[in-house]
Protein backbone atom coordinates (compact mmCIF):
# COMPACT_ATOMS: atom_id res chain seq x y z
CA UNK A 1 -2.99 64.36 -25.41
CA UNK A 2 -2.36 67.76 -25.93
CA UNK A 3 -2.38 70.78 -23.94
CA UNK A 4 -3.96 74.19 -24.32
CA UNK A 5 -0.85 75.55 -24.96
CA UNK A 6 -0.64 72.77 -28.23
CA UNK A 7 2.20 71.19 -25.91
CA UNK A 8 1.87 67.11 -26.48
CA UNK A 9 1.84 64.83 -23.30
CA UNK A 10 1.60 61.47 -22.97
CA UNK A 11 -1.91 59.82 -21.58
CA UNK A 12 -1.63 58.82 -18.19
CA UNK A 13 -4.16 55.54 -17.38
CA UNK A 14 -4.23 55.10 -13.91
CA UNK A 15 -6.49 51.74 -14.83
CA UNK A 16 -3.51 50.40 -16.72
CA UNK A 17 -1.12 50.97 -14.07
CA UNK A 18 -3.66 49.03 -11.53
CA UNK A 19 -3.50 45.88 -14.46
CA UNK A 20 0.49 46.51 -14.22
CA UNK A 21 0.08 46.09 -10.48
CA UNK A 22 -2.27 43.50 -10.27
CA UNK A 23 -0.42 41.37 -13.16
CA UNK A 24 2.85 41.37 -10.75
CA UNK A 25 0.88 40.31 -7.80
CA UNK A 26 -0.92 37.17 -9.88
CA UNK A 27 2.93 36.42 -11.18
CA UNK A 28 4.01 36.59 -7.18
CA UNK A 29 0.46 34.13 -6.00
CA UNK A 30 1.24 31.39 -8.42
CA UNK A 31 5.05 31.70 -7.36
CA UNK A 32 3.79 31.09 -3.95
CA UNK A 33 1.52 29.01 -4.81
CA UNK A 34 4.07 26.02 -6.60
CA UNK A 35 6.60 26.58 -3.84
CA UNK A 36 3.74 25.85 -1.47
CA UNK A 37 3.00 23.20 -3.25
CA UNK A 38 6.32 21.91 -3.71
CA UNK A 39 6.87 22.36 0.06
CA UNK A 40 3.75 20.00 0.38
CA UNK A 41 4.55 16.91 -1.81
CA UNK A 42 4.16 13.95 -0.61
CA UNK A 43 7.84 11.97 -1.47
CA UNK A 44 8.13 8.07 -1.37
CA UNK A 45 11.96 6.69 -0.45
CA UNK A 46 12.17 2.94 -0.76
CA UNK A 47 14.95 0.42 -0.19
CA UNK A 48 17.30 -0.32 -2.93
CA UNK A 49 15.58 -3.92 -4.20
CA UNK A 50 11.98 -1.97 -3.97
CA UNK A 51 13.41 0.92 -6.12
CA UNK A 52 15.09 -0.89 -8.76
CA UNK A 53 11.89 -3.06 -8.90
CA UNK A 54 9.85 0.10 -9.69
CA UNK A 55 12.58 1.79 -11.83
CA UNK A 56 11.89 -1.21 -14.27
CA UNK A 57 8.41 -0.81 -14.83
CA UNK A 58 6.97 -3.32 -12.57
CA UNK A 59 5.37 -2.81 -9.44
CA UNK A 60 5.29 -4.43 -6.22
CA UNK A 61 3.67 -7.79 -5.93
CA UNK A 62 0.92 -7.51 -2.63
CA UNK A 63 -1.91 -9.55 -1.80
CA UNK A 64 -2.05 -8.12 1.52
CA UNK A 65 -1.87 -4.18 2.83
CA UNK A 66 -2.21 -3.48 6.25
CA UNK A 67 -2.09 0.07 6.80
CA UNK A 68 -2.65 1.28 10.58
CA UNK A 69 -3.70 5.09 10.91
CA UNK A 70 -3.17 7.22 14.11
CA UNK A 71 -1.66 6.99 17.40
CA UNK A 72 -3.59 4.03 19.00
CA UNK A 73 -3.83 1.82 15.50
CA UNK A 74 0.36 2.01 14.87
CA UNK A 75 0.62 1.37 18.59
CA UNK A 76 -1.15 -2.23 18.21
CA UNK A 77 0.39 -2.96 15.25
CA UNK A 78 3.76 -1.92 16.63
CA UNK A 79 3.18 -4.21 19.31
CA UNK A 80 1.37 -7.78 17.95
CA UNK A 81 2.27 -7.24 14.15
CA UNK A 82 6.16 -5.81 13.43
CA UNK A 83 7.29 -6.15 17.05
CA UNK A 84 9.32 -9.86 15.88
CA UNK A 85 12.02 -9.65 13.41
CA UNK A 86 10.31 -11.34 10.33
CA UNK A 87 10.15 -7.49 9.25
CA UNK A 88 12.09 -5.36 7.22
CA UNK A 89 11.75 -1.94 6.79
CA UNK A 90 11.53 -1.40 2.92
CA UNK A 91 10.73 2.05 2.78
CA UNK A 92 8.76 5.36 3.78
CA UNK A 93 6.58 7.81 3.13
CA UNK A 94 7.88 12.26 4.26
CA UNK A 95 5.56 15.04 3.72
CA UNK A 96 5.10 18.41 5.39
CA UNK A 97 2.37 20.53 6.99
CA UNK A 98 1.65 22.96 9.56
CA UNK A 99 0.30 19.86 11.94
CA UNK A 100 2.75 17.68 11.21
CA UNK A 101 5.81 18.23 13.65
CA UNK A 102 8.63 15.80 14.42
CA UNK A 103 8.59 14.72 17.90
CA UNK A 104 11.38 14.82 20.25
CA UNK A 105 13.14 11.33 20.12
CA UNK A 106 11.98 10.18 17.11
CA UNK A 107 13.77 10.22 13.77
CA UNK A 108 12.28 11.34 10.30
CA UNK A 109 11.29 7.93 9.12
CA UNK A 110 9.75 7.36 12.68
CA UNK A 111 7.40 10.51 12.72
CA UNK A 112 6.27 9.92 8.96
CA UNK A 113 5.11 6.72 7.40
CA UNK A 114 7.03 3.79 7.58
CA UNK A 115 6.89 0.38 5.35
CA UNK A 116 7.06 -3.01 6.47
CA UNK A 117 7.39 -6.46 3.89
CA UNK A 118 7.43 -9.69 5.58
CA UNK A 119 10.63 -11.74 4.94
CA UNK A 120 8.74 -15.13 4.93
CA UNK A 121 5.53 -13.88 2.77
CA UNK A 122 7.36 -11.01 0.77
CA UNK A 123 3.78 -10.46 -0.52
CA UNK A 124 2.14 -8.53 2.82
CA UNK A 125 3.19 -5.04 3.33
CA UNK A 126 2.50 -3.26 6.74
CA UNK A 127 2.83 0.99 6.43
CA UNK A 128 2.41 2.43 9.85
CA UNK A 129 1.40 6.18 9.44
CA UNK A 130 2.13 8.08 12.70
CA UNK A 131 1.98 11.76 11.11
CA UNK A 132 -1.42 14.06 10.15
CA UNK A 133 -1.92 14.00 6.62
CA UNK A 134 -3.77 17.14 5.25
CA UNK A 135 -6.53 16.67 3.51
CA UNK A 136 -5.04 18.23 0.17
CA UNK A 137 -2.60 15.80 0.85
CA UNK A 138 -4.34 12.83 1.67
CA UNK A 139 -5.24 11.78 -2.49
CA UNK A 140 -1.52 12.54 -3.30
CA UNK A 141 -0.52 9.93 -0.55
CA UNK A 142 -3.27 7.19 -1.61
CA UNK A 143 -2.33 7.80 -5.75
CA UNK A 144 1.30 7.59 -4.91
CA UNK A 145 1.83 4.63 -2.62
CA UNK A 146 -1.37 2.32 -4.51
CA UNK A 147 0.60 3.31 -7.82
CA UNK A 148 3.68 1.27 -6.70
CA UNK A 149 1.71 -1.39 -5.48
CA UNK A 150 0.39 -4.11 -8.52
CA UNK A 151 -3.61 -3.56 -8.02
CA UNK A 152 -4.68 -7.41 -8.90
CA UNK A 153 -5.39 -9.68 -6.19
CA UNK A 154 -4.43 -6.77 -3.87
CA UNK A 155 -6.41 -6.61 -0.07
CA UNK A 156 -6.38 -3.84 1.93
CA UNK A 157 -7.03 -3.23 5.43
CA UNK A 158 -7.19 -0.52 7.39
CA UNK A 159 -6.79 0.52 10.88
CA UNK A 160 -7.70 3.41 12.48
CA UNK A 161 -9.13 5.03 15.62
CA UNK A 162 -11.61 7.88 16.82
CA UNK A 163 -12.48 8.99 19.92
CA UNK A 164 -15.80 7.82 21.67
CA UNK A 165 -17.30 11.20 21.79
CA UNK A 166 -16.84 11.42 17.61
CA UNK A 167 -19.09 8.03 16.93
CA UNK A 168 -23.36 8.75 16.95
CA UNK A 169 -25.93 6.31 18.42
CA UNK A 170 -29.07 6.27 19.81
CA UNK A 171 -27.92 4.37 22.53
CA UNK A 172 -26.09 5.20 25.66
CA UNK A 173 -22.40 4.26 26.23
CA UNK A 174 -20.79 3.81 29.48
CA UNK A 175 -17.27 3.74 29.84
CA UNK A 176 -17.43 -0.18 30.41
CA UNK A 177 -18.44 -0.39 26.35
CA UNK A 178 -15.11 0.92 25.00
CA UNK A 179 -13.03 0.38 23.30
CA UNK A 180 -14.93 -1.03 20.30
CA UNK A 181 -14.72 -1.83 16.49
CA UNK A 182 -16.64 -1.09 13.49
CA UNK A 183 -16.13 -1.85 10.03
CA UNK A 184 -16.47 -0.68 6.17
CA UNK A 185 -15.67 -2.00 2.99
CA UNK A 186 -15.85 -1.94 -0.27
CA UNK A 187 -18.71 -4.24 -2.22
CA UNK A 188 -15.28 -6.48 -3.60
CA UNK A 189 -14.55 -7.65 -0.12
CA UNK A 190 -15.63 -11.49 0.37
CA UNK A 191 -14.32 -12.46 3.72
CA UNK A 192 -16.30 -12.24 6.73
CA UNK A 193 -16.16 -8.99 8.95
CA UNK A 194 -14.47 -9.28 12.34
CA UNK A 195 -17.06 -6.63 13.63
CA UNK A 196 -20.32 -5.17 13.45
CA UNK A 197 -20.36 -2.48 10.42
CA UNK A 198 -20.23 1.09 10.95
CA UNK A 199 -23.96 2.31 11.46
CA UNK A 200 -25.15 5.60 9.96
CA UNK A 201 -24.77 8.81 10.43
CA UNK A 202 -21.38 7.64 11.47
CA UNK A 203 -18.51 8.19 8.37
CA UNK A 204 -15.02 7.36 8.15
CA UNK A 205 -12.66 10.33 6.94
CA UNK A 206 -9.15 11.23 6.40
CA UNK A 207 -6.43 8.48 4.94
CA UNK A 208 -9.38 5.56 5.18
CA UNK A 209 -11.72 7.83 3.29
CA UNK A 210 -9.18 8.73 0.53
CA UNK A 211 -8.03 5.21 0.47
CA UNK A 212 -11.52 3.41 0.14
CA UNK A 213 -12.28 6.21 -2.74
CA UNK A 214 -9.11 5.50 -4.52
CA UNK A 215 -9.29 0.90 -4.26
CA UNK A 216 -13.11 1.26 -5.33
CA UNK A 217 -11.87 2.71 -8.45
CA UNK A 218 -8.98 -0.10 -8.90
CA UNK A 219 -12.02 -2.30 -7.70
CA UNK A 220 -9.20 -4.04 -4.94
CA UNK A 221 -10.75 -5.32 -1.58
CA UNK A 222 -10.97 -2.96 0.99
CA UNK A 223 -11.80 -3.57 4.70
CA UNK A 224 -11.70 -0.94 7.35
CA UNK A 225 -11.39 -1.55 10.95
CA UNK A 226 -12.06 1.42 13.74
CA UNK A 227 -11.25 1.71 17.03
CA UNK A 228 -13.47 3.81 19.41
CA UNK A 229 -12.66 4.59 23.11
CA UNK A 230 -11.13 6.87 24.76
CA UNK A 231 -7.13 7.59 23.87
CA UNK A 232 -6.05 6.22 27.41
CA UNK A 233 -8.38 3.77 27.81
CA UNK A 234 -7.38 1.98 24.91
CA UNK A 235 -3.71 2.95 25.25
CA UNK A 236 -3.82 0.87 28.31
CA UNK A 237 -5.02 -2.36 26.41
CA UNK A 238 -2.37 -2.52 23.62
């Protein structure tokens, strides 16, 4: 541009300088953005026989998954299913969020998800999942974890809980009518509920949604069974 004087300055574009700005700030997001996600990965550490097993291109042989979801679910399985020592732990399941805290007392493996094979029937696998799994986080965990798993013949069941106040009916429940179960599965289950299905409006969410989403795709059997009661009222019955 030049002056009145005929003197030649360069053209100043304060427009440009706002791209400049904004470029640097899109480089700095998407830095952010893949250490967050990084930070955020869901990371699967099994036993030596289970990783060599994988490493060679096979998968795990299951017919039956039992995977128990929440406080009052890994409590009952802690108790009547892994409590005897035809167990072994083959492996488990770290992520991190901004819920998901160690507790005081309890080790890594212990806070996160933990994997159980039977030593008589290496076939059934038992993953108690004690932490909160995000909901960005909750596809990750199913693709991961079904992915080592060989999808033919496979069974999956479920156990979670809610609290009372959560579940919808037209009827009126006393305190004498909880706990209780309700079911869901998949149109590839066969066997014969141990409850009454879950009614509508009622839905199931979090690790059973993603993980009924994710076997009706592999078309595996999936059966979901819910606790509903109160926390202590039910934490006194296990």
């Amino acid at each position: 541009m030049a002056t009145f004087f005929g003197e030649v300055l360069s053209v100043y574009s304060r427009a440009v300088e706002e791209d400049e700005e904004d470029l640097d700030e899109n480089e700095e997001d998407r830095e952010i953005r893949r250490e967050l996600e990084e930070k955020r990965e869901v990371c699967l550490q099994w036993n030596t026989e289970v990783s060599e097993c994988l490493s060679s291109g096979n998968k795990l042989q299951c017919s039956e998954f039992i995977l128990a979801v929440g406080h009052n679910a890994t409590r009952f399985v802690s108790k009547y299913v892994v409590s005897s020592d035809n167990w072994d732990t083959v492996g488990h399941a770290s992520l991190w969020n901004e819920r998901n805290q160690v507790i005081a007392g309890q080790s890594r493996e212990e806070s996160a998800c933990v994997f159980y094979r039977q030593k008589d029937n290496p076939s059934v696998l038992v993953c108690q999942v004690n932490c909160y799994i995000a909901e960005d986080q909750l596809f990750q965990w199913t693709e991961k974890v079904f992915a080592c798993i060989q999808p033919r013949g496979l069974s999956v069941t479920v156990l979670s809980d809610s609290s009372v106040a959560d579940y919808q009916t037209s009827d009126y429940l006393s305190s004498s009518s909880a706990p209780f179960l309700r079911s869901l599965h998949t149109s590839a289950f066969i066997g014969q509920p141990v409850c009454p299905s879950l009614e509508q409006p009622n839905i199931v969410t979090g690790l059973s949604a993603a993980g009924k989403t994710t076997l009706t795709l592999s078309n595996s059997y999936f059966h979901s069974n819910r606790f509903s009661g109160s926390e202590r009222f039910v934490k006194n019955h296990l």
